[in-house]
Protein backbone atom coordinates (compact mmCIF):
# COMPACT_ATOMS: atom_id res chain seq x y z
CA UNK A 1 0.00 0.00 0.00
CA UNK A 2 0.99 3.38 -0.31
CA UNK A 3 3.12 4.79 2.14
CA UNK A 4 1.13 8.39 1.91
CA UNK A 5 -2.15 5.97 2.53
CA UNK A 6 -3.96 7.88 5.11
CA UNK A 7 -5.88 5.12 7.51
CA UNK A 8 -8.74 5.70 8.94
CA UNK A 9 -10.32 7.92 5.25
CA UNK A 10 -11.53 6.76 3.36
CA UNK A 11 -11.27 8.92 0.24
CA UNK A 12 -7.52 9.59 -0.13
CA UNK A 13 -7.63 12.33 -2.28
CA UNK A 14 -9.53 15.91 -2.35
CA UNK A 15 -10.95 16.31 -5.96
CA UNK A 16 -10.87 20.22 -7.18
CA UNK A 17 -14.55 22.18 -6.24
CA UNK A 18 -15.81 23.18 -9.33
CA UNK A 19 -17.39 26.26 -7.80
CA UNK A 20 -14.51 27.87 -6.14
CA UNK A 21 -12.31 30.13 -8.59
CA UNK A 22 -9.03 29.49 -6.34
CA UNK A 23 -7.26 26.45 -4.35
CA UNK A 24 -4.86 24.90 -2.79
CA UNK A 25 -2.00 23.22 -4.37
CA UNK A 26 1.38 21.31 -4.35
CA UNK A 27 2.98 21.60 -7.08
CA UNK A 28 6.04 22.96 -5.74
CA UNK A 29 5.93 21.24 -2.09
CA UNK A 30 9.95 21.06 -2.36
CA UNK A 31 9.82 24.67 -0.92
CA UNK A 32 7.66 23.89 1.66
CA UNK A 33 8.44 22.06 5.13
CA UNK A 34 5.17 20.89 6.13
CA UNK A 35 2.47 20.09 4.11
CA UNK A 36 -0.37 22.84 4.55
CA UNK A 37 -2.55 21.88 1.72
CA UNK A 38 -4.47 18.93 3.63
CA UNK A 39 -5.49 18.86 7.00
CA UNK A 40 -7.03 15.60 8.04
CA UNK A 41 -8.31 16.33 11.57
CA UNK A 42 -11.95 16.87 12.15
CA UNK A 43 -13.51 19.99 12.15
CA UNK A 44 -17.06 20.91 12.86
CA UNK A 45 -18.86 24.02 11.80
CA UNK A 46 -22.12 24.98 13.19
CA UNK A 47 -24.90 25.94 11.03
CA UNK A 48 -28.18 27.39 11.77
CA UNK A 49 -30.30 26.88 8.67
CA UNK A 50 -33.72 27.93 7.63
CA UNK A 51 -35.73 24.51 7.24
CA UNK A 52 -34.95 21.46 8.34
CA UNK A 53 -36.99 19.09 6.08
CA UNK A 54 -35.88 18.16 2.85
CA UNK A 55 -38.14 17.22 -0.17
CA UNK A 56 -37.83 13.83 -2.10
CA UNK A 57 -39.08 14.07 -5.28
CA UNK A 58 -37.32 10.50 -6.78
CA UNK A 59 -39.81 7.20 -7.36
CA UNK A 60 -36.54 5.35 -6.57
CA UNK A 61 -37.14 6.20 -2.91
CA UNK A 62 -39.70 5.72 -0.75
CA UNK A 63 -40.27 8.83 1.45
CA UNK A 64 -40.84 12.41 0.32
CA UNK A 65 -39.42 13.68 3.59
CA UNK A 66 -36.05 13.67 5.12
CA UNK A 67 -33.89 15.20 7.76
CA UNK A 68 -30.26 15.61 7.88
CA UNK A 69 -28.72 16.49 11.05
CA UNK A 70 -24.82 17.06 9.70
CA UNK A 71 -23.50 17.83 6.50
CA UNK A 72 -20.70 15.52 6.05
CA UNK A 73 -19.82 12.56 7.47
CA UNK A 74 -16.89 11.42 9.58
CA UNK A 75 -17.65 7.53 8.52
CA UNK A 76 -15.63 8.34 5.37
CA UNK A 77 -17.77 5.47 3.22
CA UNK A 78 -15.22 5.89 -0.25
CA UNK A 79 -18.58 5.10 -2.37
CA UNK A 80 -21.06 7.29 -0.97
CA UNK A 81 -23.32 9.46 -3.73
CA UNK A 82 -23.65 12.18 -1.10
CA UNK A 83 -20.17 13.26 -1.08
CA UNK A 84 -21.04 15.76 -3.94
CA UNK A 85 -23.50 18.13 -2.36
CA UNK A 86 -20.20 18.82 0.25
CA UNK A 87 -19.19 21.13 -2.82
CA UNK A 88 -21.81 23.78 -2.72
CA UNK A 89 -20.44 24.52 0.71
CA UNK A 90 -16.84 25.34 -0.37
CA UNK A 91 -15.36 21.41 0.37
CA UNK A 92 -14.28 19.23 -1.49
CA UNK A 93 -16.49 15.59 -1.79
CA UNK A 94 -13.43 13.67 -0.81
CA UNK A 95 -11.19 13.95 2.67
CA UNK A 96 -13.32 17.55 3.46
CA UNK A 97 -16.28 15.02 3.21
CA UNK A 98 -15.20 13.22 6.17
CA UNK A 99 -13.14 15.86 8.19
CA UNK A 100 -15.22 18.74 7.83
CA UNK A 101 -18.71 18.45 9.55
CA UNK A 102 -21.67 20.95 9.39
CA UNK A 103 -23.95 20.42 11.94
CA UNK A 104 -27.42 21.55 12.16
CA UNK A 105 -27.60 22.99 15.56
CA UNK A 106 -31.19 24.22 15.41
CA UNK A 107 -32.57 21.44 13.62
CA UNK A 108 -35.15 20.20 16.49
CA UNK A 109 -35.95 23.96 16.90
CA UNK A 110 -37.02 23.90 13.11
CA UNK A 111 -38.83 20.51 13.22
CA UNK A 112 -41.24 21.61 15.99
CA UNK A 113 -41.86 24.66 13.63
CA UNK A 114 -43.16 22.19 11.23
CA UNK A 115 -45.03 20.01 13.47
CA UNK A 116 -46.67 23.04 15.00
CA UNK A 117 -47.99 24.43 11.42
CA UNK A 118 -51.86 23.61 11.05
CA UNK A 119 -51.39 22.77 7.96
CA UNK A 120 -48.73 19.64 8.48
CA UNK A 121 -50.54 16.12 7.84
CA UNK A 122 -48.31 13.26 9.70
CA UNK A 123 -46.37 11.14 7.31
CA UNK A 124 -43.08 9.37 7.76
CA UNK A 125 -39.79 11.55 8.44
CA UNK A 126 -36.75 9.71 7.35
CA UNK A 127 -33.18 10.27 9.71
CA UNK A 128 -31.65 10.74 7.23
CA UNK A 129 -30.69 10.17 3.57
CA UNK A 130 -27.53 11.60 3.15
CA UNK A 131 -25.60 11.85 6.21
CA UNK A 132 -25.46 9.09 8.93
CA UNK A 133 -27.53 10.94 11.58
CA UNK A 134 -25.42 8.78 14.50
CA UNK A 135 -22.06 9.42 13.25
CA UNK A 136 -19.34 9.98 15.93
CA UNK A 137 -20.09 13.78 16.54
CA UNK A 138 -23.87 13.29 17.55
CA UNK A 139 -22.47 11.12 20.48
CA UNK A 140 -21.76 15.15 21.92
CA UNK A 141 -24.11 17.03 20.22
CA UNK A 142 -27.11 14.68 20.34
CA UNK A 143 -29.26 16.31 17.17
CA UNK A 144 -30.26 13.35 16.38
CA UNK A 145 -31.85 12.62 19.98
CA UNK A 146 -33.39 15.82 20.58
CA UNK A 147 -34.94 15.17 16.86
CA UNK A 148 -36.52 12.21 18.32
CA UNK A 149 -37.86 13.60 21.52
CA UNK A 150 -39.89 15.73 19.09
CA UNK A 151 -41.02 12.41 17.65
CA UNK A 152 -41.97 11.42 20.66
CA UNK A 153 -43.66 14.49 21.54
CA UNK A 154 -46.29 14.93 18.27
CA UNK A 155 -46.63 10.98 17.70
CA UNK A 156 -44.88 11.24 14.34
CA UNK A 157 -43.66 8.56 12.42
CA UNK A 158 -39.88 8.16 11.45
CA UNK A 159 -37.67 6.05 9.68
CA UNK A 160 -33.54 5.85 10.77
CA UNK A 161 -30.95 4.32 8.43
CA UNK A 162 -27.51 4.08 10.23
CA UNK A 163 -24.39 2.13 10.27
CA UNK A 164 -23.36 2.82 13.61
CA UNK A 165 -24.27 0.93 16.69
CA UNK A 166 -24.61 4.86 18.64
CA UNK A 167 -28.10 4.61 17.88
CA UNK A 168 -28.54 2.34 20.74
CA UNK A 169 -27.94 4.93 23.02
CA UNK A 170 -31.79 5.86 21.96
CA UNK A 171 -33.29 2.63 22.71
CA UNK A 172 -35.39 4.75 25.63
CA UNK A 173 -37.18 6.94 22.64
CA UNK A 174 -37.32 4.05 20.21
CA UNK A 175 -39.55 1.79 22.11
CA UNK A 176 -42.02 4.42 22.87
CA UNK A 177 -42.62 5.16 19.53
CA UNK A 178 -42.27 1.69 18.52
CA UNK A 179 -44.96 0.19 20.90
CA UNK A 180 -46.76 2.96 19.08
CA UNK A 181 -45.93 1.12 15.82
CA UNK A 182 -44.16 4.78 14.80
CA UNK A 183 -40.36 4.04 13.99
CA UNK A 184 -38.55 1.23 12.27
CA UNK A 185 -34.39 1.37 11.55
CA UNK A 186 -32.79 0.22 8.65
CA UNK A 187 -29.04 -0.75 9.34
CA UNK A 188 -26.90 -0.31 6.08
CA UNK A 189 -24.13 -3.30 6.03
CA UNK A 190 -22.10 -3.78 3.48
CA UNK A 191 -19.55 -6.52 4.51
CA UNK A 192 -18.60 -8.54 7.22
CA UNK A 193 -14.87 -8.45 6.45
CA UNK A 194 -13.47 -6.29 8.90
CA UNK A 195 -10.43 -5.63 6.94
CA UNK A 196 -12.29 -4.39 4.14
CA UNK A 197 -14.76 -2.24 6.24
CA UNK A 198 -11.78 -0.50 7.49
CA UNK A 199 -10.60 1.01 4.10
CA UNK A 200 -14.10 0.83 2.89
CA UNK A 201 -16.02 2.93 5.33
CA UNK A 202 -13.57 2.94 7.79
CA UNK A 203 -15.00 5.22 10.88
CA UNK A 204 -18.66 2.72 10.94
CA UNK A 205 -19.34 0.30 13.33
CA UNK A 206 -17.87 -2.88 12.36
CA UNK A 207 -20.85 -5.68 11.42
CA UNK A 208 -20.64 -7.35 14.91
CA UNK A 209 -21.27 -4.59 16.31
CA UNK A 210 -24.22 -3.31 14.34
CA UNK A 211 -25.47 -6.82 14.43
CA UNK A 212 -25.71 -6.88 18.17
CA UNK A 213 -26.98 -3.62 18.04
CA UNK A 214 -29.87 -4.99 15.32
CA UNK A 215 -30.48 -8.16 17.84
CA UNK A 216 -30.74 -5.62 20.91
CA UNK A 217 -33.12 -3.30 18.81
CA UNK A 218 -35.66 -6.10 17.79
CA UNK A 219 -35.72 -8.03 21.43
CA UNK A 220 -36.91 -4.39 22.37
CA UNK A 221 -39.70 -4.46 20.23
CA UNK A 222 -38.62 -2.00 17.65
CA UNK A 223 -39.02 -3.16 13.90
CA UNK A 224 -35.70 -3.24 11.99
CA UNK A 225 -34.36 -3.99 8.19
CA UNK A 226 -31.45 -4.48 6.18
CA UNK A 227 -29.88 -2.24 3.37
CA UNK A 228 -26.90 -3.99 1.81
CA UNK A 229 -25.61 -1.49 -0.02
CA UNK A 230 -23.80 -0.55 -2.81
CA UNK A 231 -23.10 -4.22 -3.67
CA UNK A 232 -19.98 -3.80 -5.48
CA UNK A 233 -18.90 -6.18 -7.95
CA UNK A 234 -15.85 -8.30 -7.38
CA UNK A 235 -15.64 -6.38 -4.16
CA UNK A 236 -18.75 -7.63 -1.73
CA UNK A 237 -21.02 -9.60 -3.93
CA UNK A 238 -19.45 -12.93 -2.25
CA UNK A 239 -21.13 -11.50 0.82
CA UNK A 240 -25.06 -11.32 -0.25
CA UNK A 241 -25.88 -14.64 1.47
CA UNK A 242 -23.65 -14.39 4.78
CA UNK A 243 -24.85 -11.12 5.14
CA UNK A 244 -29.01 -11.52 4.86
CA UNK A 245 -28.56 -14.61 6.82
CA UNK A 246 -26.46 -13.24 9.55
CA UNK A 247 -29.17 -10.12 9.69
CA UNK A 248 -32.38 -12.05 9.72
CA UNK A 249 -30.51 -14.09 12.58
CA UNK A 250 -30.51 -11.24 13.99
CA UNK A 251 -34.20 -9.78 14.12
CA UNK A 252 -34.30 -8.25 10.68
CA UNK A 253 -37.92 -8.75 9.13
CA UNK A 254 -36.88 -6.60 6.13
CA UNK A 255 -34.22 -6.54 3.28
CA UNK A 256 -33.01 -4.58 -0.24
CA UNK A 257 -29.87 -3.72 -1.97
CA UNK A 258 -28.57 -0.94 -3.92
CA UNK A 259 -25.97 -1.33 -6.64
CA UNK A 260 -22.65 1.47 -6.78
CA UNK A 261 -22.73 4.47 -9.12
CA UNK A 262 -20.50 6.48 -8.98
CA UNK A 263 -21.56 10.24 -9.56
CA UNK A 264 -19.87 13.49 -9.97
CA UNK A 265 -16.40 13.97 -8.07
CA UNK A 266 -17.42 9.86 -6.53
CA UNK A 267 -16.25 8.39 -9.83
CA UNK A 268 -12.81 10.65 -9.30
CA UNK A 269 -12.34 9.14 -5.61
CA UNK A 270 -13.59 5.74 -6.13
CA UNK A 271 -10.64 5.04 -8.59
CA UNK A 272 -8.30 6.53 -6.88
CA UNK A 273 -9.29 4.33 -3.83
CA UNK A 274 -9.84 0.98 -6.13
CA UNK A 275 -6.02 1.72 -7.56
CA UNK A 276 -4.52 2.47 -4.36
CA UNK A 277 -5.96 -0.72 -2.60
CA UNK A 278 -6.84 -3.24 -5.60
CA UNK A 279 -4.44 -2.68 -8.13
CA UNK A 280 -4.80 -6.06 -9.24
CA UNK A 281 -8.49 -6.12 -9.76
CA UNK A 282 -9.32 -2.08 -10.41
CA UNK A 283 -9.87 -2.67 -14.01
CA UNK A 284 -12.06 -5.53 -13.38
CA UNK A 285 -14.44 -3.72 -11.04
CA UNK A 286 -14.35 -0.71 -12.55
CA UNK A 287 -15.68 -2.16 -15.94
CA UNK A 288 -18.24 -4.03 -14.10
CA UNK A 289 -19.56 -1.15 -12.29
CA UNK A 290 -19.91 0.59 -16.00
CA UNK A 291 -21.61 -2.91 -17.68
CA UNK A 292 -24.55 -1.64 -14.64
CA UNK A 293 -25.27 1.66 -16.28
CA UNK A 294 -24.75 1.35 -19.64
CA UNK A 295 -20.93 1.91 -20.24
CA UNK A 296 -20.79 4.35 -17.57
CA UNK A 297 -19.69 4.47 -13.90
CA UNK A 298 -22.93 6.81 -13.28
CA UNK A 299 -26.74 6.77 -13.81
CA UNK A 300 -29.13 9.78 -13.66
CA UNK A 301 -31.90 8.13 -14.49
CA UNK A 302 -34.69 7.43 -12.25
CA UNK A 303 -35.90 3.37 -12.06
CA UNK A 304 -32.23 2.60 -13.68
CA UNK A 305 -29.46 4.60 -10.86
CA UNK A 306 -29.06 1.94 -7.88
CA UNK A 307 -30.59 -0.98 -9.27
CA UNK A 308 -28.43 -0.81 -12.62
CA UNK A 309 -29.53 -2.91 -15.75
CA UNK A 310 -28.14 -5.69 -18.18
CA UNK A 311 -26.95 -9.27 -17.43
CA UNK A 312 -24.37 -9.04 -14.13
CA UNK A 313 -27.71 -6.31 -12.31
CA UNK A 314 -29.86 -9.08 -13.28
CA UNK A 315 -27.87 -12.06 -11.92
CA UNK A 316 -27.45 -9.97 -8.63
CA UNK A 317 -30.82 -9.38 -8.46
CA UNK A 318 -31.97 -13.13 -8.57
CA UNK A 319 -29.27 -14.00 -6.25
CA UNK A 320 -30.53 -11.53 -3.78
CA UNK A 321 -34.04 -11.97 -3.98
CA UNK A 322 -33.54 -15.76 -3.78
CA UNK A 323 -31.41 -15.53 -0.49
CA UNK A 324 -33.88 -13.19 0.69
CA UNK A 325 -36.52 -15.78 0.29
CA UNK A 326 -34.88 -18.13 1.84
CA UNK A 327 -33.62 -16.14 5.32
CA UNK A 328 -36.78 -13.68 5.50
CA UNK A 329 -39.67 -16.43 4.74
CA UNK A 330 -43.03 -14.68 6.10
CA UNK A 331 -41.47 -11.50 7.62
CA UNK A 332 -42.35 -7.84 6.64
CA UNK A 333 -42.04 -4.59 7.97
CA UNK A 334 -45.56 -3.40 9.44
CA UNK A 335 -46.37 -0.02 7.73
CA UNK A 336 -45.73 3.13 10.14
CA UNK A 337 -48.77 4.75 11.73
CA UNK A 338 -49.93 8.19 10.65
CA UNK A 339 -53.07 8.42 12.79
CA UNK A 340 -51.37 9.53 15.92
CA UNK A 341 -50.35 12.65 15.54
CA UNK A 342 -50.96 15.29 18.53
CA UNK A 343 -51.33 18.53 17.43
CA UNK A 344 -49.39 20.60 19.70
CA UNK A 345 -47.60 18.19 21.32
CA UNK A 346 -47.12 16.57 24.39
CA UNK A 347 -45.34 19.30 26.65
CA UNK A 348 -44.26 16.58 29.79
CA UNK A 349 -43.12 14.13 28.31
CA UNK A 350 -38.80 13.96 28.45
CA UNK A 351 -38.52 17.39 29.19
């Protein structure tokens, strides 16, 4: 491996912003002692924005709403399609991604604002979409809990989708609203190869632990699914059966995949990463990833982006949905409950 390999990122590289008119370089670092150009310590900024909800407007998902706590995230996941919207803040979508947090410090402030307008009809609030709403810096700041006290408060349904085991911490909130039948947590896993989580998304919770944290989750009551995702090829696609086994042996009722794409400044980082740790394979993969979109490493297109098409998305598809037959016989989410809402609130309760 490369001796400038920085552990614990996973991008290794900060691709230019396309919106800023200046930058940093190197190109003459012989006249410089220390390197100045990178720093890879975390930093968080605090933002106070103006709404709090954000509007899904893709069939590929199903939610229209969605909150997002931080902007950023410190789990470093080389493959994530979120890394982009880092750029319209002045970052870059590669190491700034992961060392450079905004969080949201008004956000429950904002969601009550919502919850408090007559005109807001309950529906399900997904935590969060684009940003891991437990990663390591909401073990200080606790958005994400004081989100979920609001939850709690108006009887308003909410979905989570995590890969860290934090969200334990919670379990107090969860089953309240899950006895209510008004949360259910989707754990993202994507291998159970610790040595390639750690250069993969190296700053998750490692798969025992999110398993446990699964198993704890659903003895409590509290309804939760799988999202193996991206399934890359040559990389984790081994893993589809240990993986849906290993959850539903855990208390997952619930399953589904994405495929990789790799959009914007992502396709830039995800070679760089795929060179610098399979050198012997990166053509391989790479040419895999493009027979899922057409030729191309990315996918715009809605119905076709993270479920890919041709031959190899087909034969992962039937492998999957067998598996999934086979581990998840007879179990289902139960829909969320929308019928509960309390306007105004409940002012006692955790406060």
């Amino acid at each position: 491996m490369n001796t400038d390999y920085q552990k614990g990122r996973g991008a290794q590289i900060n691709p230019k912003n396309k919106f800023l008119k200046s930058e940093f370089t190197r190109e003459h670092i012989e006249g410089i002692d220390e390197d100045s150009t990178i720093n890879h310590s975390r930093r968080i900024y605090l933002e106070s924005p103006k709404k709090i909800l954000s509007e899904n407007k893709s069939p590929d998902i199903p939610f229209r709403y969605s909150i997002n706590p931080y902007q950023g995230c410190e789990h470093g996941c080389v493959y994530c399609y979120a890394r982009n919207v880092h750029t319209y803040w002045g970052f870059s979508a590669g190491m700034d991604w992961e060392t450079k947090i905004i969080a949201k410090k008004n956000a429950a402030s904002l969601l009550e604002k919502v919850f408090l307008k007559k005109q807001w009809k309950a529906e399900t609030i997904v935590l969060s979409g684009n940003t891991d709403p437990y990663q390591p810096i909401e073990r200080k700041l606790k958005i994400t809990r004081s989100l979920l006290k609001l939850f709690v408060k108006y009887h308003n349904p909410v979905g989570i989708i995590t890969k860290n085991s934090l969200i334990e911490r919670d379990i107090d909130l969860l089953k309240y609203l899950a006895k209510r039948r008004l949360t259910h947590v989707f754990f993202s896993i994507t291998t159970l190869d610790e040595k390639l989580r750690r250069i993969l998304e190296p700053r998750t919770a490692n798969a025992a632990k999110m398993l446990k944290t699964m198993e704890v989750l659903s003895g409590s009551g509290i309804q939760v699914g799988l999202m193996m995702g991206p399934i890359i090829p040559s990389i984790n696609e081994h893993e589809i059966e240990p993986i849906l086994k290993a959850a539903a042996d855990s208390g997952a009722c619930s399953a589904n995949f994405t495929l990789p794409r790799f959009n914007g400044d992502v396709a830039e980082i995800f070679a760089d990463w795929l060179q610098k740790n399979f050198p012997d394979r990166a053509r391989k993969v790479w040419h895999k990833v493009e027979s899922l979109h057409g030729g191309q490493v990315n996918d715009s297109r809605f119905g076709k982006r993270m479920s890919g098409e041709g031959n190899y998305a087909a034969m992962i598809k039937s492998i999957f949905n067998t598996t999934r037959k086979k581990y998840f016989k007879e179990m289902e989410l139960k829909p969320l409950r929308n019928d509960l809402f309390r306007k105004g609130g409940n002012l006692n309760l955790f406060h």
